[in-house]
C-alpha atoms as a PDB file:
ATOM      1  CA  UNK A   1      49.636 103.154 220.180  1.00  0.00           C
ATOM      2  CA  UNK A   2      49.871 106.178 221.988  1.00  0.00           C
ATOM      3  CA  UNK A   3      52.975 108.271 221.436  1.00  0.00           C
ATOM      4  CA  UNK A   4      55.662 108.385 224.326  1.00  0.00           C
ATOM      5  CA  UNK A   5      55.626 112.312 223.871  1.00  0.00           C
ATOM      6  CA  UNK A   6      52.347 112.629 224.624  1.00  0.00           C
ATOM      7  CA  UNK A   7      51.925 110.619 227.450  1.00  0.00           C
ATOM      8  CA  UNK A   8      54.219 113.219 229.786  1.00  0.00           C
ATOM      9  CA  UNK A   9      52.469 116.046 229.000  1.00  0.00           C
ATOM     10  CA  UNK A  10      49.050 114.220 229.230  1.00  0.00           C
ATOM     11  CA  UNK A  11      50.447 113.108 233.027  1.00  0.00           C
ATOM     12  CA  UNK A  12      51.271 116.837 233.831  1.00  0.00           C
ATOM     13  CA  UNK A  13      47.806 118.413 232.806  1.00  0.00           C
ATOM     14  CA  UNK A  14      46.032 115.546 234.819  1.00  0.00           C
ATOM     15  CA  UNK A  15      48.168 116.658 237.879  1.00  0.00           C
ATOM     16  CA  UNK A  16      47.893 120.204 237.596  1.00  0.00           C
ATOM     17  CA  UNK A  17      44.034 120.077 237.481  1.00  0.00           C
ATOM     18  CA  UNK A  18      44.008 117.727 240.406  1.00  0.00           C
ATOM     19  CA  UNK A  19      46.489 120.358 242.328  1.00  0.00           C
ATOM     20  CA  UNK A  20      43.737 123.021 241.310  1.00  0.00           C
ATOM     21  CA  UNK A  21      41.448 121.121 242.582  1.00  0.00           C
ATOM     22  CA  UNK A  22      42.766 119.954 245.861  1.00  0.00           C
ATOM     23  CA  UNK A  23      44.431 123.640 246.644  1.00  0.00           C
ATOM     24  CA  UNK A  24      41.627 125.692 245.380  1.00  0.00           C
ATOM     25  CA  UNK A  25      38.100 124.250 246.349  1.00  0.00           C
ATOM     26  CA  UNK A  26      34.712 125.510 244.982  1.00  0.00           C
ATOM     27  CA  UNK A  27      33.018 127.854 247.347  1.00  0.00           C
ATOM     28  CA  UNK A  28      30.414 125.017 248.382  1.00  0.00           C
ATOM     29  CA  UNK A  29      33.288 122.630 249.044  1.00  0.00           C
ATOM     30  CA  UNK A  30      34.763 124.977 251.531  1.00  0.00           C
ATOM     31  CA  UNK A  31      31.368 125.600 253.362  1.00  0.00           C
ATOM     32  CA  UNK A  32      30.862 121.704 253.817  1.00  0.00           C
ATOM     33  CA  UNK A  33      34.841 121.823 255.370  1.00  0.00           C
ATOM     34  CA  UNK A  34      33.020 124.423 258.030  1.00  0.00           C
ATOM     35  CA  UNK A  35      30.930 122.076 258.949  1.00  0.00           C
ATOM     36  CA  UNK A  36      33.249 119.003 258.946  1.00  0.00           C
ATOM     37  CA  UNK A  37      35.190 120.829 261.094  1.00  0.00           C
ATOM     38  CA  UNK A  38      32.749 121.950 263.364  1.00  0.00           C
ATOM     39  CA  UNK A  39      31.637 118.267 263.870  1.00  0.00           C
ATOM     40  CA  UNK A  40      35.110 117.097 264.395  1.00  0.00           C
ATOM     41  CA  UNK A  41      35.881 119.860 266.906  1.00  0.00           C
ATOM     42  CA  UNK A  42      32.455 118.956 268.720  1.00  0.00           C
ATOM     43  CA  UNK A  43      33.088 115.563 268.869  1.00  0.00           C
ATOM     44  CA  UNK A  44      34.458 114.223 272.125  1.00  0.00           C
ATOM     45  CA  UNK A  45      35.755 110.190 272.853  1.00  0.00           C
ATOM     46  CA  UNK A  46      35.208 108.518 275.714  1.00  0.00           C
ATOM     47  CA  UNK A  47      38.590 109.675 278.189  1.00  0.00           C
ATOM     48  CA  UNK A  48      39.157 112.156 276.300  1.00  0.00           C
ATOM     49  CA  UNK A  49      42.032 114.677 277.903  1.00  0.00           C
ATOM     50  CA  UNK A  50      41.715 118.202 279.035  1.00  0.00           C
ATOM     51  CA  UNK A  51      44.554 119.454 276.811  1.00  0.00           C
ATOM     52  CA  UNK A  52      42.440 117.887 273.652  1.00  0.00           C
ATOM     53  CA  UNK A  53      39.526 118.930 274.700  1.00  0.00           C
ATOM     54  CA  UNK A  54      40.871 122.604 275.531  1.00  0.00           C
ATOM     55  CA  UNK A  55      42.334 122.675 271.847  1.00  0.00           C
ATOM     56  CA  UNK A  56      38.898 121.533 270.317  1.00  0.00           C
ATOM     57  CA  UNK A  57      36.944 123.850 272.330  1.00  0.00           C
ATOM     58  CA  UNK A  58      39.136 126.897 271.082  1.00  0.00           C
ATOM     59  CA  UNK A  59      38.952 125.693 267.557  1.00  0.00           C
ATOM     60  CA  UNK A  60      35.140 125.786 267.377  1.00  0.00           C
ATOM     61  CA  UNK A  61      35.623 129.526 268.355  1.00  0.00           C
ATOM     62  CA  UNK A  62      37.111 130.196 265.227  1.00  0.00           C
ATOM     63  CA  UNK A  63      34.362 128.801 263.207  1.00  0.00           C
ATOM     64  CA  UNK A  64      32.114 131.667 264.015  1.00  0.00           C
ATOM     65  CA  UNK A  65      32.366 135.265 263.368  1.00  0.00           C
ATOM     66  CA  UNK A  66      32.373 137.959 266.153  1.00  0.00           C
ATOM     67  CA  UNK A  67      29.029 137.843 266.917  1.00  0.00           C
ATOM     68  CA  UNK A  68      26.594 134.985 265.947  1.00  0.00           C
ATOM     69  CA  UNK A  69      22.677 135.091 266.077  1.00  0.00           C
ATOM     70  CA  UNK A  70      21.463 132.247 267.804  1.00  0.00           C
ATOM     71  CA  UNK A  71      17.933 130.721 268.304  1.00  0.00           C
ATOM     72  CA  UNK A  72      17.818 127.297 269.415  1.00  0.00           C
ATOM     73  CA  UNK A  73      14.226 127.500 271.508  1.00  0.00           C
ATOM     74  CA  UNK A  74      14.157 123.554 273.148  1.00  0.00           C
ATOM     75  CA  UNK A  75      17.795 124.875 275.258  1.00  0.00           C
ATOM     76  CA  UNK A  76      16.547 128.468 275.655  1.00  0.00           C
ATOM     77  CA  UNK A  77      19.417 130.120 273.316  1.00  0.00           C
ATOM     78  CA  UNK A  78      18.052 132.911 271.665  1.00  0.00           C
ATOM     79  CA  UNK A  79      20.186 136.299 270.615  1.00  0.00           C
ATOM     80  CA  UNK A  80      23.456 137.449 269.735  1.00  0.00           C
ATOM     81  CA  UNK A  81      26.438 135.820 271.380  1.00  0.00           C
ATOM     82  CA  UNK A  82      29.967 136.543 270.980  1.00  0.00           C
ATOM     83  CA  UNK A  83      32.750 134.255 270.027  1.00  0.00           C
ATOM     84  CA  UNK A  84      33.877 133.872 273.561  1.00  0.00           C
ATOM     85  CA  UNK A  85      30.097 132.598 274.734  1.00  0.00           C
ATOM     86  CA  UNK A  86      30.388 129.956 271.631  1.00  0.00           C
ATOM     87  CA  UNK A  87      33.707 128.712 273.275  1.00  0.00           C
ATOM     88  CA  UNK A  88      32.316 129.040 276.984  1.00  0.00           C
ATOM     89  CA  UNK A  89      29.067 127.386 275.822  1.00  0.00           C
ATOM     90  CA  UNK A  90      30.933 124.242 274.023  1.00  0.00           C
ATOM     91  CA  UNK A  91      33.046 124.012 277.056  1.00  0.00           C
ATOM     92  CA  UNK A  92      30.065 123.162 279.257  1.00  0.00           C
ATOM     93  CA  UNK A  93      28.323 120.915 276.723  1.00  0.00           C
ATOM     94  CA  UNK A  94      31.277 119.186 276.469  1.00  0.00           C
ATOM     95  CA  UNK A  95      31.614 118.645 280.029  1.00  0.00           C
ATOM     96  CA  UNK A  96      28.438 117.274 280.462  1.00  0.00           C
ATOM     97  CA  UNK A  97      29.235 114.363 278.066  1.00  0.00           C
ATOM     98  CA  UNK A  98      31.885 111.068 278.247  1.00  0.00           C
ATOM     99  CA  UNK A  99      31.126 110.736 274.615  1.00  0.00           C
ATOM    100  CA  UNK A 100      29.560 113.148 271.978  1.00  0.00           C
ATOM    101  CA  UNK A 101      29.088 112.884 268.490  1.00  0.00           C
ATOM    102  CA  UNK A 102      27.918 115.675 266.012  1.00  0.00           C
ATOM    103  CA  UNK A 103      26.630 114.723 262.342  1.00  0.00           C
ATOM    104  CA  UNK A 104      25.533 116.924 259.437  1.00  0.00           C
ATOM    105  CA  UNK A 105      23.260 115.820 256.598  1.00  0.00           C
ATOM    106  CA  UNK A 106      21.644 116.536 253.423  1.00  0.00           C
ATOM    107  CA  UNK A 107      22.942 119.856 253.438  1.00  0.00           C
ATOM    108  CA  UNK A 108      21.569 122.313 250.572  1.00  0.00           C
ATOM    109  CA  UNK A 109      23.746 125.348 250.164  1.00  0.00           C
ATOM    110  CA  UNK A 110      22.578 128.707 248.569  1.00  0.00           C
ATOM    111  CA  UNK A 111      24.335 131.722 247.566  1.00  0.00           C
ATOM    112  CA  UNK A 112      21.596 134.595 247.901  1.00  0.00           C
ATOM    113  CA  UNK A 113      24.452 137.627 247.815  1.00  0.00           C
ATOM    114  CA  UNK A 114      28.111 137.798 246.988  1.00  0.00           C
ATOM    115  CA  UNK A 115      29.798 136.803 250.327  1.00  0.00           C
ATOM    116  CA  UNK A 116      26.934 134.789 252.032  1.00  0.00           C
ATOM    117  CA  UNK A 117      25.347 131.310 251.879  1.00  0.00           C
ATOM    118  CA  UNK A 118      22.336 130.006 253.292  1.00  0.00           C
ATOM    119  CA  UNK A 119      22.849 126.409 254.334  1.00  0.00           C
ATOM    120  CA  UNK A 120      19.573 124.580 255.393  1.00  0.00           C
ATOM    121  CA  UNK A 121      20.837 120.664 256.862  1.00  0.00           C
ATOM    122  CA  UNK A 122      19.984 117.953 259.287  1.00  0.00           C
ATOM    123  CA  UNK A 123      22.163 117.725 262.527  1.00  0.00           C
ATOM    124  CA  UNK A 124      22.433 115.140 264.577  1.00  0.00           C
ATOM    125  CA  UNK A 125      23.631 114.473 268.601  1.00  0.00           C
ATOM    126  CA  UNK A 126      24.452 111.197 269.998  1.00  0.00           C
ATOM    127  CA  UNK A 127      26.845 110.800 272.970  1.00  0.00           C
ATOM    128  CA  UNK A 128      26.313 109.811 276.604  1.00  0.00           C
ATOM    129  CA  UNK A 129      25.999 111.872 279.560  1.00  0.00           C
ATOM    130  CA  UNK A 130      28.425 112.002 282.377  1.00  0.00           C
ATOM    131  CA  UNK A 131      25.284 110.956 284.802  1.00  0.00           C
ATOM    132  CA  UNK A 132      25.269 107.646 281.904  1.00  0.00           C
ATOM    133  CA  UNK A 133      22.067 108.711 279.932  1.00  0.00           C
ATOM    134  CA  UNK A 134      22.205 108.241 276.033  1.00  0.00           C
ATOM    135  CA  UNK A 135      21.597 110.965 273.870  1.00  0.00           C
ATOM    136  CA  UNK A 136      20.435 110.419 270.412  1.00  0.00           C
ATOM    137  CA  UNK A 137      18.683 113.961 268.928  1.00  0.00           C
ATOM    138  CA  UNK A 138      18.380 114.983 265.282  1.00  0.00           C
ATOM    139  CA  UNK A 139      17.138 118.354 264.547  1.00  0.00           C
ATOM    140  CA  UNK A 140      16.922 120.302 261.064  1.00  0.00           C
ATOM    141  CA  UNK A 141      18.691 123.649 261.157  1.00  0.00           C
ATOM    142  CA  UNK A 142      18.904 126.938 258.697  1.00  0.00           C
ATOM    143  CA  UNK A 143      22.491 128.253 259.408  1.00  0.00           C
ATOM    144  CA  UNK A 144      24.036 131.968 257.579  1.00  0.00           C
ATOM    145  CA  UNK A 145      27.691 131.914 256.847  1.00  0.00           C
ATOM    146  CA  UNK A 146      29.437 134.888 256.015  1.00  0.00           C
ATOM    147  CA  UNK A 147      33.060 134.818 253.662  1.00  0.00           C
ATOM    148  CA  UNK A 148      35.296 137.087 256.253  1.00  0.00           C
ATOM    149  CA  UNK A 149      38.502 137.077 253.942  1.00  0.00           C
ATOM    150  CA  UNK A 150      39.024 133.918 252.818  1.00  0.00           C
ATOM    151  CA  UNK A 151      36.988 131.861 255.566  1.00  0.00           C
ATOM    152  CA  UNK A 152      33.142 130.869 255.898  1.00  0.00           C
ATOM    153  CA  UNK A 153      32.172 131.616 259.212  1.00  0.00           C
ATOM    154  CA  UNK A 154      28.886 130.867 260.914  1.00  0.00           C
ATOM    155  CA  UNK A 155      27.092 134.172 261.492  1.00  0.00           C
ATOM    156  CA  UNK A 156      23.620 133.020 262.225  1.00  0.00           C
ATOM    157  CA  UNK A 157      22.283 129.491 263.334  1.00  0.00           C
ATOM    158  CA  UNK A 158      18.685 128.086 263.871  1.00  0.00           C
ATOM    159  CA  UNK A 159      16.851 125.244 264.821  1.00  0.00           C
ATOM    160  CA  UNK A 160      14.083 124.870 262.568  1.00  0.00           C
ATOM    161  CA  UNK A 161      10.575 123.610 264.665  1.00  0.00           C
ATOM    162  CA  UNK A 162       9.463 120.650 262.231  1.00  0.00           C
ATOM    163  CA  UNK A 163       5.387 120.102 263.057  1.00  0.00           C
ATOM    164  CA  UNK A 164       4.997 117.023 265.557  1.00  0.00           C
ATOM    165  CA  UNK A 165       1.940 114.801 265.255  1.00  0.00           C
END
């Protein structure tokens, strides 16, 4: 039988590594929160309102550093853009859609340098238009986040061109 005096202290060690846990996350549990959060913020339901969307839109803006390096070839986006193109960018995409949904899988994190990960992943887009066409597109991507004080930020993004047959 376990002893009674035991069992409290056994309780309190069990919490305090959960509360370790929970308020300090590993460096590649943080980077998949970027992404989370970049998904949610993308993500648009059907009626959605203009304050929401507003509030999403400004959110994703804080997801990337000042200036991101972009190359996504199939929507002609290649270069440096600042933070306030991101927003103005996800604005319009956003428009364009009643419904949007944006999914990240199988992501493989690296840490090639102190401060920086390499994160290569499959996205996928599904939504509807406002013009009613579905959208269903899954692309793999090679993304660069940087640690700016105590936040990953996407500094560089690419669509990778997987060979067609």
């Amino acid at each position: 039988m376990v002893r009674k005096k035991y069992v409290i202290p056994g309780l309190l060690v069990i919490l305090g590594l959960l509360a370790f846990y929970f308020f300090f996350p590993s460096e590649e549990k943080q980077i998949k929160k970027r992404f989370t959060l970049l998904s949610e913020y993308a993500s648009k339901d059907q009626g959605e309102g203009t304050f929401i969307m507003a509030h999403k839109v400004k959110n994703i803006g804080a997801l990337f550093t000042d200036k991101l390096k972009l190359q996504i070839p199939d929507y002609e986006l290649s270069g440096s853009y600042t933070r306030q193109d991101i927003v103005n960018y996800a604005m319009r995409a956003r428009l364009s859609f009643s419904r949007l949904s944006l999914q990240f899988f199988d992501l493989i994190i690296t840490f090639p340098e102190k401060g920086a990960a390499n994160v290569t992943l499959t996205g996928r887009l599904t939504g509807k238009s406002t013009r009613g066409e579905e959208v269903d597109e899954s692309r793999e991507l090679s993304c660069v986040l940087k640690k700016i004080g105590d936040q990953w930020l996407f500094s560089d993004l690419e669509v990778i061109e997987v060979l067609k047959k």
